[in-house]
Protein backbone atom coordinates (compact mmCIF):
# COMPACT_ATOMS: atom_id res chain seq x y z
CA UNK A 1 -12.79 14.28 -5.27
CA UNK A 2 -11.33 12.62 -8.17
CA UNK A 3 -9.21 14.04 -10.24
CA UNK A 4 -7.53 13.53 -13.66
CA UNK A 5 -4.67 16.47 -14.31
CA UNK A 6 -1.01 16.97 -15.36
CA UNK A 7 1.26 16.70 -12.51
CA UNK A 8 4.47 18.18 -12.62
CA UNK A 9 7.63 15.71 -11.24
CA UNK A 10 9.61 17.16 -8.63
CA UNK A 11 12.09 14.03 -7.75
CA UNK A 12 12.54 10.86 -9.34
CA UNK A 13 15.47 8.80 -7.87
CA UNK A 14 16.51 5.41 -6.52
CA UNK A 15 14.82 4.40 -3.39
CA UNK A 16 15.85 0.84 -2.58
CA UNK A 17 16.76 -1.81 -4.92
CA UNK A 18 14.40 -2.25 -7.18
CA UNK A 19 12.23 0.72 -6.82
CA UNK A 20 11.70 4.37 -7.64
CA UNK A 21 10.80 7.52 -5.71
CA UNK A 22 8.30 9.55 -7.48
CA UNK A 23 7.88 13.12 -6.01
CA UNK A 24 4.80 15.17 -7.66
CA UNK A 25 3.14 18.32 -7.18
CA UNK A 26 -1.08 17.48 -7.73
CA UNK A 27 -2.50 19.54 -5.16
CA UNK A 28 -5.41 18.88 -6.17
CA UNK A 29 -5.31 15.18 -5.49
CA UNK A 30 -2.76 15.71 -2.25
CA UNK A 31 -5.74 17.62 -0.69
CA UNK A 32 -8.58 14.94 -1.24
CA UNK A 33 -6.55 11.99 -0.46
CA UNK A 34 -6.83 9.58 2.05
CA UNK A 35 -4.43 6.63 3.70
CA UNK A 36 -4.40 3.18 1.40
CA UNK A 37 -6.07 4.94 -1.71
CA UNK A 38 -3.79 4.77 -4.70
CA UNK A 39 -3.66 6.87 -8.30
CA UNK A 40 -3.46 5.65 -11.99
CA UNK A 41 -0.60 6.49 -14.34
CA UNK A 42 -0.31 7.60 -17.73
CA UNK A 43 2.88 6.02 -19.23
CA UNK A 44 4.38 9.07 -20.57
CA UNK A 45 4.64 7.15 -24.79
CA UNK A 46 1.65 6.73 -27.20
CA UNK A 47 1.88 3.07 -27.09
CA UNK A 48 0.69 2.19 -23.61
CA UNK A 49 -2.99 2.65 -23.68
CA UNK A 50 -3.87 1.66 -19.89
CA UNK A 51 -2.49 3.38 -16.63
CA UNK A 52 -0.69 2.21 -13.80
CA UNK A 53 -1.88 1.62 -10.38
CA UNK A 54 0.50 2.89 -7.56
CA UNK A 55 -0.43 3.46 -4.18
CA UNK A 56 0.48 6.70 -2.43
CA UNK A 57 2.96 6.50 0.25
CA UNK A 58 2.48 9.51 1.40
CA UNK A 59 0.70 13.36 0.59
CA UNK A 60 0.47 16.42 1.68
CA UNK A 61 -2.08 18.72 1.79
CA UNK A 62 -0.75 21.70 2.72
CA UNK A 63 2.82 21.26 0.15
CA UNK A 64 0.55 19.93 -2.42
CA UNK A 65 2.62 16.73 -2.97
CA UNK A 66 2.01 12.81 -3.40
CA UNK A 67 5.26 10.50 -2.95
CA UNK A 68 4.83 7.18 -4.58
CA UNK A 69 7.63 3.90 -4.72
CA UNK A 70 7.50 2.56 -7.84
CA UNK A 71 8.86 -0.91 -8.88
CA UNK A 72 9.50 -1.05 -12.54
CA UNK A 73 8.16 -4.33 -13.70
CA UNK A 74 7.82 -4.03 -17.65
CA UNK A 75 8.05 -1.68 -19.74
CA UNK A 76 5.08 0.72 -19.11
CA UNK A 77 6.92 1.30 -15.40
CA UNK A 78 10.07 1.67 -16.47
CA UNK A 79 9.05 4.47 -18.94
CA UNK A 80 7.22 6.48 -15.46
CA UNK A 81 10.47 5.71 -13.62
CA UNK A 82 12.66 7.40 -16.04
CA UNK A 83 10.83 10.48 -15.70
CA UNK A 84 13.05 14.03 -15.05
CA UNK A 85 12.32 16.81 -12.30
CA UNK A 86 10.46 19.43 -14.27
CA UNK A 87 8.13 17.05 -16.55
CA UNK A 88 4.72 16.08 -16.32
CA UNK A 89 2.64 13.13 -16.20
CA UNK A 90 -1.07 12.64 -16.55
CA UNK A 91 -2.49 11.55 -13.25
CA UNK A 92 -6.32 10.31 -12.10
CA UNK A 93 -7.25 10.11 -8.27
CA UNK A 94 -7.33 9.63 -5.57
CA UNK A 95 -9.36 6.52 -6.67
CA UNK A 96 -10.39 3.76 -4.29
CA UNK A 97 -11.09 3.16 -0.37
CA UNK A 98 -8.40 3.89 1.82
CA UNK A 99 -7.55 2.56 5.86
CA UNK A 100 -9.48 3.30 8.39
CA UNK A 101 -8.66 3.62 12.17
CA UNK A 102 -12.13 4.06 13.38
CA UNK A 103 -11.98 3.85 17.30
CA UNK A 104 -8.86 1.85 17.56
CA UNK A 105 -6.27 3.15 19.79
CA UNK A 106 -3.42 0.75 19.18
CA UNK A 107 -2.79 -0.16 15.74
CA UNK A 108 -0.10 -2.69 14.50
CA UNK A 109 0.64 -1.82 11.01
CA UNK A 110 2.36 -5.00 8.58
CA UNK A 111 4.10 -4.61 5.47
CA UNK A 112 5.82 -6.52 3.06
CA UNK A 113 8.06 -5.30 0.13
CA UNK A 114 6.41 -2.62 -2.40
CA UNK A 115 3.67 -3.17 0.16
CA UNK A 116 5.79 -0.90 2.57
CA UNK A 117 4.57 2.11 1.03
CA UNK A 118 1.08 2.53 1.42
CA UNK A 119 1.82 0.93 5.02
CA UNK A 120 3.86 4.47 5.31
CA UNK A 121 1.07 6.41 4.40
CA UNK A 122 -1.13 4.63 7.20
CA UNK A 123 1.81 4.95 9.79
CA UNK A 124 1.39 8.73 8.99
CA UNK A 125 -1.86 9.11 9.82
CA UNK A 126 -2.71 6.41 12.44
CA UNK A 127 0.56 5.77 14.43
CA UNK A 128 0.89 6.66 17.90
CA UNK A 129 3.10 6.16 21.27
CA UNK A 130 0.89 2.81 21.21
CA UNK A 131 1.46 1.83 17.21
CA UNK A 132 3.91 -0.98 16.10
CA UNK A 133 4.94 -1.48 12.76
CA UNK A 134 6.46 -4.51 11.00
CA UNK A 135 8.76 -4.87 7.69
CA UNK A 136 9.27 -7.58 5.50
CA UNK A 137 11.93 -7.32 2.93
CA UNK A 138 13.94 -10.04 0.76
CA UNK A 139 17.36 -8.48 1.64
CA UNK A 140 18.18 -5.24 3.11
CA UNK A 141 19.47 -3.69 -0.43
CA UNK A 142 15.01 -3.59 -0.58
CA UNK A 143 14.44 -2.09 2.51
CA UNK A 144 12.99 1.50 2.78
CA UNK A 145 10.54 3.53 4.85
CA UNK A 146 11.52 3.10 8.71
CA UNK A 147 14.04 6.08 8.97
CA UNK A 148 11.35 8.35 9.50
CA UNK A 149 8.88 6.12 10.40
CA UNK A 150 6.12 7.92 13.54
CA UNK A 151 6.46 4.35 15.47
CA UNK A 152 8.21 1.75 16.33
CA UNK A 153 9.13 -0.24 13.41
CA UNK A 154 10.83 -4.00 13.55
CA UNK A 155 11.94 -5.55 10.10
CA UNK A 156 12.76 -8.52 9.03
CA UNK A 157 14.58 -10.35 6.12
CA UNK A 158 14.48 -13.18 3.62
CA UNK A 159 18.38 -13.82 3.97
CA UNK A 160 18.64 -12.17 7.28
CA UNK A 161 20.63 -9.36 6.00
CA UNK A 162 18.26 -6.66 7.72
CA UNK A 163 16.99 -7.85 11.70
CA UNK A 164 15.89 -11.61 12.45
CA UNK A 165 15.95 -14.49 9.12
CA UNK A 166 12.24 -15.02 8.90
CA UNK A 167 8.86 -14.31 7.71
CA UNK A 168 6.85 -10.76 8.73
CA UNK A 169 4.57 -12.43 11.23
CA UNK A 170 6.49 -14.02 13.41
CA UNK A 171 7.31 -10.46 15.04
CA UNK A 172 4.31 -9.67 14.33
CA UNK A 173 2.44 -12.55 16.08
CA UNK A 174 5.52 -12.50 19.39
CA UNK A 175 3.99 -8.52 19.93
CA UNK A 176 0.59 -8.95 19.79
CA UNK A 177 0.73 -12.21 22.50
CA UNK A 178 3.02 -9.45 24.36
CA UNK A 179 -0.08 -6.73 23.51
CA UNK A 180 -3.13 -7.47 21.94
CA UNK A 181 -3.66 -4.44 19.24
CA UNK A 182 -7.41 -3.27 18.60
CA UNK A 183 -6.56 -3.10 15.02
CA UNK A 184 -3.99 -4.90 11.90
CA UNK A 185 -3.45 -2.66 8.65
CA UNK A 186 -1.26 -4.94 6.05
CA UNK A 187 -0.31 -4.90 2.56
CA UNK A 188 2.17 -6.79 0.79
CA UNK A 189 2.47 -10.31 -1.15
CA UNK A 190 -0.70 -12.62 -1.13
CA UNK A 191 0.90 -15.47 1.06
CA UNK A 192 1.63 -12.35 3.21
CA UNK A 193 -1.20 -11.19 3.46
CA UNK A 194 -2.95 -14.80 4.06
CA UNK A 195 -1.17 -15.46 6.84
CA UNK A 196 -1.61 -12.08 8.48
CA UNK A 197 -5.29 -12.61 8.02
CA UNK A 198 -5.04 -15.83 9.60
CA UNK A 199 -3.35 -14.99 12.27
CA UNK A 200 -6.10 -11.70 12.87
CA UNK A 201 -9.12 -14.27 12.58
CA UNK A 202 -7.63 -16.63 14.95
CA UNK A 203 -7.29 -14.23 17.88
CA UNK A 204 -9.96 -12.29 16.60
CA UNK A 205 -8.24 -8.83 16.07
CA UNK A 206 -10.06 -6.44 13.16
CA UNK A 207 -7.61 -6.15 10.47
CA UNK A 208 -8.02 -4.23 7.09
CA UNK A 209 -6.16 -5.63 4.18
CA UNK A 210 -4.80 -4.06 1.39
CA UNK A 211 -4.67 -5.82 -2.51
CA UNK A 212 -2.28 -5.74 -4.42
CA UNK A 213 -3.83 -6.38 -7.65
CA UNK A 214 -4.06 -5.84 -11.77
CA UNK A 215 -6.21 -3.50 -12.80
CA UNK A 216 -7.28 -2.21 -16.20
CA UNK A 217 -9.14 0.95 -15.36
CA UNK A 218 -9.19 1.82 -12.04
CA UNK A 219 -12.70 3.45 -11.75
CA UNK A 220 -14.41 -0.35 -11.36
CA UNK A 221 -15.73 0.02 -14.93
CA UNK A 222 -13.65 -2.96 -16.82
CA UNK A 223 -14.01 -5.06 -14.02
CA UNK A 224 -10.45 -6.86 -14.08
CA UNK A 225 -9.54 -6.76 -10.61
CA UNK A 226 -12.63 -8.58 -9.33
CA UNK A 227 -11.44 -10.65 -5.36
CA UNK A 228 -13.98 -12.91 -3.77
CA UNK A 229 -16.00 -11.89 -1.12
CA UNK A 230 -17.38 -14.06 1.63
CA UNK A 231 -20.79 -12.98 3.19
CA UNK A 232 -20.87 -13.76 6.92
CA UNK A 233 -23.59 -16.69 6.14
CA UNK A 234 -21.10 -18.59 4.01
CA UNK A 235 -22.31 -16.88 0.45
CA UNK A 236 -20.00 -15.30 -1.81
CA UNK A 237 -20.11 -12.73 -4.86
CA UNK A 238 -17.23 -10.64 -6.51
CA UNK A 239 -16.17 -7.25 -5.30
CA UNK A 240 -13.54 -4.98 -7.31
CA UNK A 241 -10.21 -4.14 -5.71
CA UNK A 242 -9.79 -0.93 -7.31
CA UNK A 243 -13.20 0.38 -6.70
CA UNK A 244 -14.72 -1.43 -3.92
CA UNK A 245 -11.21 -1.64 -2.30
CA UNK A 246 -7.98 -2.11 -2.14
CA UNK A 247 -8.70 -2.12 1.02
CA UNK A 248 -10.94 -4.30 2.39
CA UNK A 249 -12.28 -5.83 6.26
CA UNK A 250 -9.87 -9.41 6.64
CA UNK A 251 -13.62 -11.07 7.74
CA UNK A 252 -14.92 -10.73 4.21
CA UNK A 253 -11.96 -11.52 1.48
CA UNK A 254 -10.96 -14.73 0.39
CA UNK A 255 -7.38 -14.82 0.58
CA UNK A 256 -5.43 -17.64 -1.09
CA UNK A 257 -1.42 -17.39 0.10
């Protein structure tokens, strides 16, 4: 159920280069929320009329926390990074569709730079003995989220400062010829997530994507997030990322990398 409420900051603090750890108590949102579904941020100022998309990477029910990693980009971000333990901030979700393991029994999970988070939230609720996970990151002052990772995780690097010099899927691509998974998650850049797609069409693996996108609203009402859609017969329409997505089946989005 969708909320919109005052959530009270327990941490904010440096989480790789480049991005935040937010820590907040919503229980109400923690105990509705789902893998790959995200919330929208009031920037705490009266100037910045729209919220802030940021996916969750990671809740709990029970504690009645959300952890998000946020990168500041502009100004609005910067203002929600700054935030102190003991504030609030005004908080609506958990809006959008989330991951979903269905059947699968071996999932690879792929993730690529603030697209590591929500990748962390799926690890936590899909990974098992049989799960594989795999990090891109542009140097390894950026990486995060493998320490306590519930799988296997291999990363890689732009500069080769963290593991092998080279792009996400070429681990990605050596372990599934070693294993074929029943099922990709990935989120992270568009060419990232292009090429992961390609790769899942190819050797026909399912694979759920998740967009990272601009969005106005958040609710699907403004309709400034729209991503094509392909229909299985070659037709096409618009669906809207934070609404009808972000996550959405590799088969049906047309990616451009």
């Amino acid at each position: 159920m969708m909320r919109d409420m005052d959530a009270r900051v327990l941490a904010c603090e440096p989480l790789a280069e480049g991005l935040t750890r937010l820590i907040l108590y919503a229980p109400e949102i923690a105990s509705s929320a789902k893998p790959g579904q995200f919330v929208q941020m009031l920037v705490p100022d009266n100037a910045h009329v729209l919220r802030r998309p940021i996916s969750l990477m990671a809740y709990d029910p029970q504690a009645g926390t959300m952890t998000l990693a946020i990168q500041p980009k502009g100004r609005g971000t910067e203002l929600i990074c700054s935030l102190k333990a003991g504030q609030t901030v005004r908080v609506l979700g958990p809006l959008g569709t989330g991951f979903d393991a269905g059947e699968a029994k071996k999932v690879y999970f792929a993730g690529g730079g603030v697209g590591v988070a929500p990748i962390c939230c799926a690890m936590d609720a899909f990974a098992n003995e049989h799960a594989r996970a795999f990090f891109g990151f542009r140097s390894a002052a950026y990486a995060y989220g493998m320490t306590q990772a519930p799988c296997a995780v291999t990363a890689v690097s732009d500069d080769g400062t963290l593991g092998e010099k080279a792009l996400v899927t070429k681990p990605l691509l050596a372990a599934i010829h070693a294993k074929k998974p029943d099922l990709i998650m990935a989120c992270g850049p568009a060419p990232m997530l292009a090429a992961v797609q390609k790769i899942a069409l190819e050797l026909d693996i399912p694979c759920q994507l998740s967009l990272e996108e601009r969005m106005g609203c958040g609710i699907g009402a403004c309709l400034g997030c729209n991503v094509k859609i392909v229909a299985p017969d070659g037709s096409w329409c618009y669906k809207r990322v934070c609404k009808d997505g972000p996550v959405f089946d590799a088969k049906e989005v047309a990616m451009h990398g």
